[in-house]
C-alpha atoms as a PDB file:
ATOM      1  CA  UNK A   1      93.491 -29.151  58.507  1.00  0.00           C
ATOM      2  CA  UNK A   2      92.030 -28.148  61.846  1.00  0.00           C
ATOM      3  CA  UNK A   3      90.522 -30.406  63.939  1.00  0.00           C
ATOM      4  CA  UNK A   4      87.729 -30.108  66.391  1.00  0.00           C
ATOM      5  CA  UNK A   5      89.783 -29.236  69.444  1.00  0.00           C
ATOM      6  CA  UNK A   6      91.617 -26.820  68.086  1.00  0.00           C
ATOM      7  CA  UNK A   7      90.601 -23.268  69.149  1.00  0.00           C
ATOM      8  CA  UNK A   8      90.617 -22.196  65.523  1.00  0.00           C
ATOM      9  CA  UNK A   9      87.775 -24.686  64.969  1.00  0.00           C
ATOM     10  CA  UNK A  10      85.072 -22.107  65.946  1.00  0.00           C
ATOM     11  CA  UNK A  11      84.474 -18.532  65.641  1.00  0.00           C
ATOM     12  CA  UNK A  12      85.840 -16.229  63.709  1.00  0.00           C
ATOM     13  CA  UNK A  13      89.418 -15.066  63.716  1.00  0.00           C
ATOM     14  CA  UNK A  14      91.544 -12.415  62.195  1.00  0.00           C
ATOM     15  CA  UNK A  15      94.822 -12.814  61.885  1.00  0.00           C
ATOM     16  CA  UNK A  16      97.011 -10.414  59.611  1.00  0.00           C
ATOM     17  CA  UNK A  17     100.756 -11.395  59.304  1.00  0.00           C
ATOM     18  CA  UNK A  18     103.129  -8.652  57.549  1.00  0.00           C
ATOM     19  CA  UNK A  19     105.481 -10.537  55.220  1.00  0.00           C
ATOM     20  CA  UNK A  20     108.109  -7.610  55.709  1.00  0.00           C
ATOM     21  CA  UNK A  21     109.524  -6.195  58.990  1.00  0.00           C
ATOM     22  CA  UNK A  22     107.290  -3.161  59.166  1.00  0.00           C
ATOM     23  CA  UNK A  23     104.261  -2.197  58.636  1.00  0.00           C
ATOM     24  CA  UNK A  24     103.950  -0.246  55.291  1.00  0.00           C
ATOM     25  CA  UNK A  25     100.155   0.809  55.636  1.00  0.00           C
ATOM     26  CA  UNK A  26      99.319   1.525  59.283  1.00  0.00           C
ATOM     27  CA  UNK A  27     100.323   4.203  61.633  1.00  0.00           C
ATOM     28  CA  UNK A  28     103.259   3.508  63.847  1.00  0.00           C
ATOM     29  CA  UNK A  29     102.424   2.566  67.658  1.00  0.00           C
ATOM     30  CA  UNK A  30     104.176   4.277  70.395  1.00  0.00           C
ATOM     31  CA  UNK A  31     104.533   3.436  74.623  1.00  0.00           C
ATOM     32  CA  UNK A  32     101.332   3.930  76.088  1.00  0.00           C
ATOM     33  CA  UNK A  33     101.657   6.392  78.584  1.00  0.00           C
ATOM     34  CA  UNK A  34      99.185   4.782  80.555  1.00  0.00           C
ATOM     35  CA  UNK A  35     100.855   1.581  81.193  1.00  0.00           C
ATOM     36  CA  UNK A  36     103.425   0.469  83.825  1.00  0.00           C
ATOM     37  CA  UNK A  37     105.338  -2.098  81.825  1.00  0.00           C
ATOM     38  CA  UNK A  38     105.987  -0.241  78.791  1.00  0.00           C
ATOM     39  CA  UNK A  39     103.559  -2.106  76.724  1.00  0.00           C
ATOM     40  CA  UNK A  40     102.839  -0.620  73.730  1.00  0.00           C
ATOM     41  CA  UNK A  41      99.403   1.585  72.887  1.00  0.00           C
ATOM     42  CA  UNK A  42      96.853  -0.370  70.301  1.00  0.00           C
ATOM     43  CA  UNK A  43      93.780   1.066  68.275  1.00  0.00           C
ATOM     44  CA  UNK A  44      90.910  -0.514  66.302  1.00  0.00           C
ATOM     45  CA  UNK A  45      89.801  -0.231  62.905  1.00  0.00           C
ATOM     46  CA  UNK A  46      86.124  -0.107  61.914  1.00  0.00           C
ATOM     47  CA  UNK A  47      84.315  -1.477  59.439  1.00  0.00           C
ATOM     48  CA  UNK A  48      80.490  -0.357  59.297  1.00  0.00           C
ATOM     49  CA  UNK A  49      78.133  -1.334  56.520  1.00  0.00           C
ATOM     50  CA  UNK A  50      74.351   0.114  57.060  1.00  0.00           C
ATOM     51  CA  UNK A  51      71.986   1.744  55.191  1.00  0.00           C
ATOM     52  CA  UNK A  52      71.313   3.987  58.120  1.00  0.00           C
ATOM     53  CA  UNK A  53      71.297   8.116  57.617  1.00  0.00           C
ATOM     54  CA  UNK A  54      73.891   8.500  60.284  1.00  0.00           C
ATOM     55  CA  UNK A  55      76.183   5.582  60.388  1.00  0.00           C
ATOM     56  CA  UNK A  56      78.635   7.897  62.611  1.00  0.00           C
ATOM     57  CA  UNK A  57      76.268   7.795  65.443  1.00  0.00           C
ATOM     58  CA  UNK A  58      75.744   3.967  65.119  1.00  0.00           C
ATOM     59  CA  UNK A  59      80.005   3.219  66.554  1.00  0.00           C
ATOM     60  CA  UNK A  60      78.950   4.785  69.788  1.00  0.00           C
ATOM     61  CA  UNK A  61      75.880   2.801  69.994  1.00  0.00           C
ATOM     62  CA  UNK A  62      75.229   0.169  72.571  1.00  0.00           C
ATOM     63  CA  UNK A  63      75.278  -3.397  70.575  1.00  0.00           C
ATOM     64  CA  UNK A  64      71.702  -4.316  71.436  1.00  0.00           C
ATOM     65  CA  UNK A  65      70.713  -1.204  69.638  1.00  0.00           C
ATOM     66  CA  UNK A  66      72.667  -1.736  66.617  1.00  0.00           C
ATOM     67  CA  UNK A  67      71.543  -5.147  66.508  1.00  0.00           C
ATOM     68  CA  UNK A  68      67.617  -3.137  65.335  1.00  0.00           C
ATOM     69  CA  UNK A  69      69.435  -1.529  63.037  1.00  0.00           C
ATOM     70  CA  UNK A  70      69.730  -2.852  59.276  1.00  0.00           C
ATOM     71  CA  UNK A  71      73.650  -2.688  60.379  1.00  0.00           C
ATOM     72  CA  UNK A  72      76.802  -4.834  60.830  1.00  0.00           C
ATOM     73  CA  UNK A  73      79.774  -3.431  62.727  1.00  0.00           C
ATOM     74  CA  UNK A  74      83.510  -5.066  62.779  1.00  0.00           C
ATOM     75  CA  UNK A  75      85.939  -3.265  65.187  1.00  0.00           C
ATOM     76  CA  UNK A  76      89.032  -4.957  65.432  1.00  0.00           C
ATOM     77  CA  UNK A  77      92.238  -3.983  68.057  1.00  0.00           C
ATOM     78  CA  UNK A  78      95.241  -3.368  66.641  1.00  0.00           C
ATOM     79  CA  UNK A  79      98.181  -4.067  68.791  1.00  0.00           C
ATOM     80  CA  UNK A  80     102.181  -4.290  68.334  1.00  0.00           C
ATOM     81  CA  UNK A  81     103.830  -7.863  70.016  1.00  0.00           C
ATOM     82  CA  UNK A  82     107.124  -9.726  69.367  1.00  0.00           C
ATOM     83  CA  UNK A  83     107.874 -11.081  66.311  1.00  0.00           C
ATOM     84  CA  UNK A  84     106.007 -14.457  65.486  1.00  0.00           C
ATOM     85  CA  UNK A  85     106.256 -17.219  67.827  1.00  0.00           C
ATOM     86  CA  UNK A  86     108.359 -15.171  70.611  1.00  0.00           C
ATOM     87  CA  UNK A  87     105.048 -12.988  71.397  1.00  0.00           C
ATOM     88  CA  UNK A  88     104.009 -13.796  74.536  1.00  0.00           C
ATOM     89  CA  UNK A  89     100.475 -12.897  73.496  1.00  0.00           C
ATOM     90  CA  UNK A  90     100.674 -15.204  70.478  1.00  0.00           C
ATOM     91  CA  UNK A  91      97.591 -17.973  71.554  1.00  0.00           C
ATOM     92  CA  UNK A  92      99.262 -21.367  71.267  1.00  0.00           C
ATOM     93  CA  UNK A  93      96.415 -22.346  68.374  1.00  0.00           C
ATOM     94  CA  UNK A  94      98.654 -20.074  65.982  1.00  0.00           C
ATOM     95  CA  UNK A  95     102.012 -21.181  67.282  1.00  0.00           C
ATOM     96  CA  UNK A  96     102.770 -23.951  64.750  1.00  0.00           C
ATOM     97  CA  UNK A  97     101.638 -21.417  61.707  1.00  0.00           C
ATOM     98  CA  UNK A  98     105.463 -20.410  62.265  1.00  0.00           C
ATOM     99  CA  UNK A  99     108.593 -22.054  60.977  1.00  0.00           C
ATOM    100  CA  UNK A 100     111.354 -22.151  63.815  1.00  0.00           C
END
């Protein structure tokens, strides 16, 4: 289990591990141009459920707004790092989910 100091303990976390080397069902990621370091571009995926008669309109919204809405929006960033436990982005909460 998790205990109370852990950093997994509250909120809500995502975590999606591919059991093969690639990724079968999302676009590749490329450089981004826009970094020094060669770090490599991200995007998000969006999940809206409303019963709003534009829901396109309600991703650009400001959250406040969509918050008056009868609307929930999930955007989550997508981003390429190092295998498992050698990512130096991997938080040290989800470091022991991997077997040296």
């Amino acid at each position: 289990g998790v205990d109370e100091t852990s950093p997994l303990a509250s909120g809500f976390h995502i975590v999606s591990i591919p059991l093969e080397a690639e990724w079968a069902d999302l676009p590749d990621l490329t450089e981004d141009p826009k970094s020094d370091d060669g770090e490599m571009e991200s995007y998000a995926l969006v999940t809206l459920a409303t019963a709003e008669p534009d829901p396109k309109e309600l991703i650009t919204m400001e959250p406040d707004l969509v918050a008056m809405t009868a609307s929930s929006i999930m955007a989550v960033q997508v981003s390429q790092t190092e295998p498992g436990s050698e990512s130096k982005y991997l938080p040290d909460a989800y470091k022991p989910l991997y077997i040296e």
